[in-house]
Protein backbone atom coordinates (compact mmCIF):
# COMPACT_ATOMS: atom_id res chain seq x y z
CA UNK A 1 20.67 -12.55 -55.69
CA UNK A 2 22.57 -10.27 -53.54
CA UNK A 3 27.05 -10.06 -52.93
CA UNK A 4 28.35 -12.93 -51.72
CA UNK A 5 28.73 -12.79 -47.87
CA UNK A 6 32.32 -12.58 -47.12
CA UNK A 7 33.81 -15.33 -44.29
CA UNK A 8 34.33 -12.43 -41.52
CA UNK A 9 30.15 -11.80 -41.95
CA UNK A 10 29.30 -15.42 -41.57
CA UNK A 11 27.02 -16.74 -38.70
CA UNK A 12 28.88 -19.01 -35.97
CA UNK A 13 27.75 -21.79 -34.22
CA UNK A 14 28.21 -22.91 -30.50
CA UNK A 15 30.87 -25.14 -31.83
CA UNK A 16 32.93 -22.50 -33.19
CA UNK A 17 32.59 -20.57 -29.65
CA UNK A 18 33.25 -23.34 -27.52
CA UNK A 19 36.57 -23.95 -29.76
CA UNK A 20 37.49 -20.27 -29.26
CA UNK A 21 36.78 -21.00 -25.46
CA UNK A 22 39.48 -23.58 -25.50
CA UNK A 23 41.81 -21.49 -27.30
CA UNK A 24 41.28 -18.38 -24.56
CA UNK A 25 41.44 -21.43 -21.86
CA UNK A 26 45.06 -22.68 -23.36
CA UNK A 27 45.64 -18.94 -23.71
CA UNK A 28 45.12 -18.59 -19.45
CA UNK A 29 47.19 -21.66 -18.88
CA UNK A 30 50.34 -20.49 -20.59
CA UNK A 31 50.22 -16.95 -18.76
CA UNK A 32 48.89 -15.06 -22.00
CA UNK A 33 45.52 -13.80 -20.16
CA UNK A 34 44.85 -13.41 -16.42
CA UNK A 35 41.11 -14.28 -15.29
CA UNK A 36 39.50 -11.02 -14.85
CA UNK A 37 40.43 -10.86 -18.98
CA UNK A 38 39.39 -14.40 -19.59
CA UNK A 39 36.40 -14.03 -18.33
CA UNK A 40 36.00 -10.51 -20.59
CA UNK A 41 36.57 -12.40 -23.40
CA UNK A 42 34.62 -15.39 -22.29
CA UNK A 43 31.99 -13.16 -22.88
CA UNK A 44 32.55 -11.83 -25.77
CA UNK A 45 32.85 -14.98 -27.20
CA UNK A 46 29.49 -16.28 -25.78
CA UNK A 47 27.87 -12.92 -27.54
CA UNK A 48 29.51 -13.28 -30.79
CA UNK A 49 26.64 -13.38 -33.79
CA UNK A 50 29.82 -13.75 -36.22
CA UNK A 51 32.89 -14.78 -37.56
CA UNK A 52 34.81 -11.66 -37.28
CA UNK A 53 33.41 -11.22 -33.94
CA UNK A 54 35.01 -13.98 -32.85
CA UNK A 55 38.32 -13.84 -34.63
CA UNK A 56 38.83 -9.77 -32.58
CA UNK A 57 39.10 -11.55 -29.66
CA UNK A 58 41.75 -13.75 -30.10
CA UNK A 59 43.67 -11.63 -32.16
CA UNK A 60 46.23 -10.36 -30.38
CA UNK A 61 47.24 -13.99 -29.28
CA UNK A 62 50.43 -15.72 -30.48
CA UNK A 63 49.36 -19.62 -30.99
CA UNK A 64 50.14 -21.20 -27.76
CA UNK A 65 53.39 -23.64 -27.51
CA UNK A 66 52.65 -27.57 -28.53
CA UNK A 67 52.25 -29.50 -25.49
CA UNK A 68 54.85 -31.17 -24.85
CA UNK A 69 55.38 -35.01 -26.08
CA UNK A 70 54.19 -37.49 -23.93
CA UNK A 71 56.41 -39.21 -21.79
CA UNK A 72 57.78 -42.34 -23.41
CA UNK A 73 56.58 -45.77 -22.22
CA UNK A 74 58.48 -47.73 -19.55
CA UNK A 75 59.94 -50.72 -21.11
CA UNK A 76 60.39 -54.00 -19.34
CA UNK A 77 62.44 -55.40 -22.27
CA UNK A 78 64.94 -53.87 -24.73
CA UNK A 79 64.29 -53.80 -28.41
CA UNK A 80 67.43 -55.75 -29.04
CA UNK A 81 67.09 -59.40 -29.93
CA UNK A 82 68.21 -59.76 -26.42
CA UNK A 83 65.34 -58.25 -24.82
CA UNK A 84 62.81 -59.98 -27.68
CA UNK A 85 63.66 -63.15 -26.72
CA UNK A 86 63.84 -62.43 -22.86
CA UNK A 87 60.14 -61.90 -23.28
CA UNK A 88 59.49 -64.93 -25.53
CA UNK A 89 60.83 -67.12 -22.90
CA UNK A 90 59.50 -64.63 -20.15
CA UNK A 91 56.15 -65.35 -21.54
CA UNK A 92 56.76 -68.98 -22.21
CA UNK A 93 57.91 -69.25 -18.54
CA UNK A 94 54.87 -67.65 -16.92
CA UNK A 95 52.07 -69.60 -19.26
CA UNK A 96 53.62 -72.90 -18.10
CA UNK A 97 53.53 -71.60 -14.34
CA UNK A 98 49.96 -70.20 -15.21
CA UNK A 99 49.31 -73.26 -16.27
CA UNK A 100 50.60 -75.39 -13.99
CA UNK A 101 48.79 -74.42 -11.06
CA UNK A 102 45.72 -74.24 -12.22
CA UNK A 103 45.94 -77.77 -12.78
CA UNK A 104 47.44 -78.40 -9.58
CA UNK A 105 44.31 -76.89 -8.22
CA UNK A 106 42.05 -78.52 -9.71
CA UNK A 107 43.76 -81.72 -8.78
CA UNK A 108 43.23 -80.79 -5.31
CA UNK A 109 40.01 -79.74 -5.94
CA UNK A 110 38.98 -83.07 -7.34
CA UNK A 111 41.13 -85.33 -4.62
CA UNK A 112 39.79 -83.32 -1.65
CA UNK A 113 42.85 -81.76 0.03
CA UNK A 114 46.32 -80.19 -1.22
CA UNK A 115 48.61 -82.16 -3.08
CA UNK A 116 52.28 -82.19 -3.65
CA UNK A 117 52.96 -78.52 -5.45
CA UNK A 118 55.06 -79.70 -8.43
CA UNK A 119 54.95 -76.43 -9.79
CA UNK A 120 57.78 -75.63 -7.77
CA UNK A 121 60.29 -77.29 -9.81
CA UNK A 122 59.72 -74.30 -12.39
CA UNK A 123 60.71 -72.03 -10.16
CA UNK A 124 64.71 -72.72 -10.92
CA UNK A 125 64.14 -72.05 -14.47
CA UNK A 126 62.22 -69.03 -13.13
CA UNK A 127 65.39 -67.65 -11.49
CA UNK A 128 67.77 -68.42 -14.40
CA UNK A 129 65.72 -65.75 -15.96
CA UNK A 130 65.90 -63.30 -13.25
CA UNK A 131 69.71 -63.31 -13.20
CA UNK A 132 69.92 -63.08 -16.93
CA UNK A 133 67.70 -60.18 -16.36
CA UNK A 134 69.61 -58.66 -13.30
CA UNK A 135 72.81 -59.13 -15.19
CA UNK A 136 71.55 -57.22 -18.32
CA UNK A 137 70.33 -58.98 -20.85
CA UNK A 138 67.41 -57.85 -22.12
CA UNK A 139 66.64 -54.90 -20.08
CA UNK A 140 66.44 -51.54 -21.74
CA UNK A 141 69.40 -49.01 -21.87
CA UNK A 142 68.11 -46.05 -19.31
């Protein structure tokens, strides 16, 4: 048996290049490379038999800044118990509604024309929960 082969003499694989790839594409998109040097080292990469092959050409890169966080999710309702049970009864509310005129469909369905709508008697309680809602309860802080 011969020396062990050290890490820089090891064989890559087209996984390893295609990760440097992405690192030289970050590297373009943050200003570190322009294209005519990309593309140099594009192909360098793509001709690299090993592992210190491929670590020369990103050498003289700083890591790239972390992306920045995603932006945070628009809220309807406020984590407060407020805004919890705004959306309990908000919920409530539109299941009954839901509900309500599917049945009133069917009803029509089944007596051959439209009947009365009685679903709009929900709508008042529908509107008390509006103006709770336009007057701040529940809604998130911005």
């Amino acid at each position: 048996m011969g020396e062990p082969v050290r890490a820089e003499q090891l064989r890559v694989s087209d996984v390893e290049r295609a990760a440097v790839q992405e690192r030289l594409r970050r590297a373009v998109g943050v200003g570190q490379l322009d294209l005519h040097e990309f593309d140099e080292r594009l192909q360098a990469v793509w001709a690299a038999r090993t592992r210190g092959e491929l670590q020369r050409v990103t050498l003289d890169l700083p890591e790239p800044p972390p992306p920045p966080p995603p932006a945070p999710r628009h809220r309807v309702f406020s984590a407060t118990p407020g805004g919890t049970t705004m959306r309990v009864l908000t919920t409530v509310w539109a299941s009954v509604v839901a509900v309500n005129v599917v049945v009133w469909l069917l009803v029509s369905l089944g007596n051959g024309g439209p009947v009365h709508p009685w679903f709009v008697w929900l709508a008042p309680s529908g509107a008390v929960l509006a103006v709770l809602y336009a007057t701040g309860i529940g809604r998130p802080r911005r």
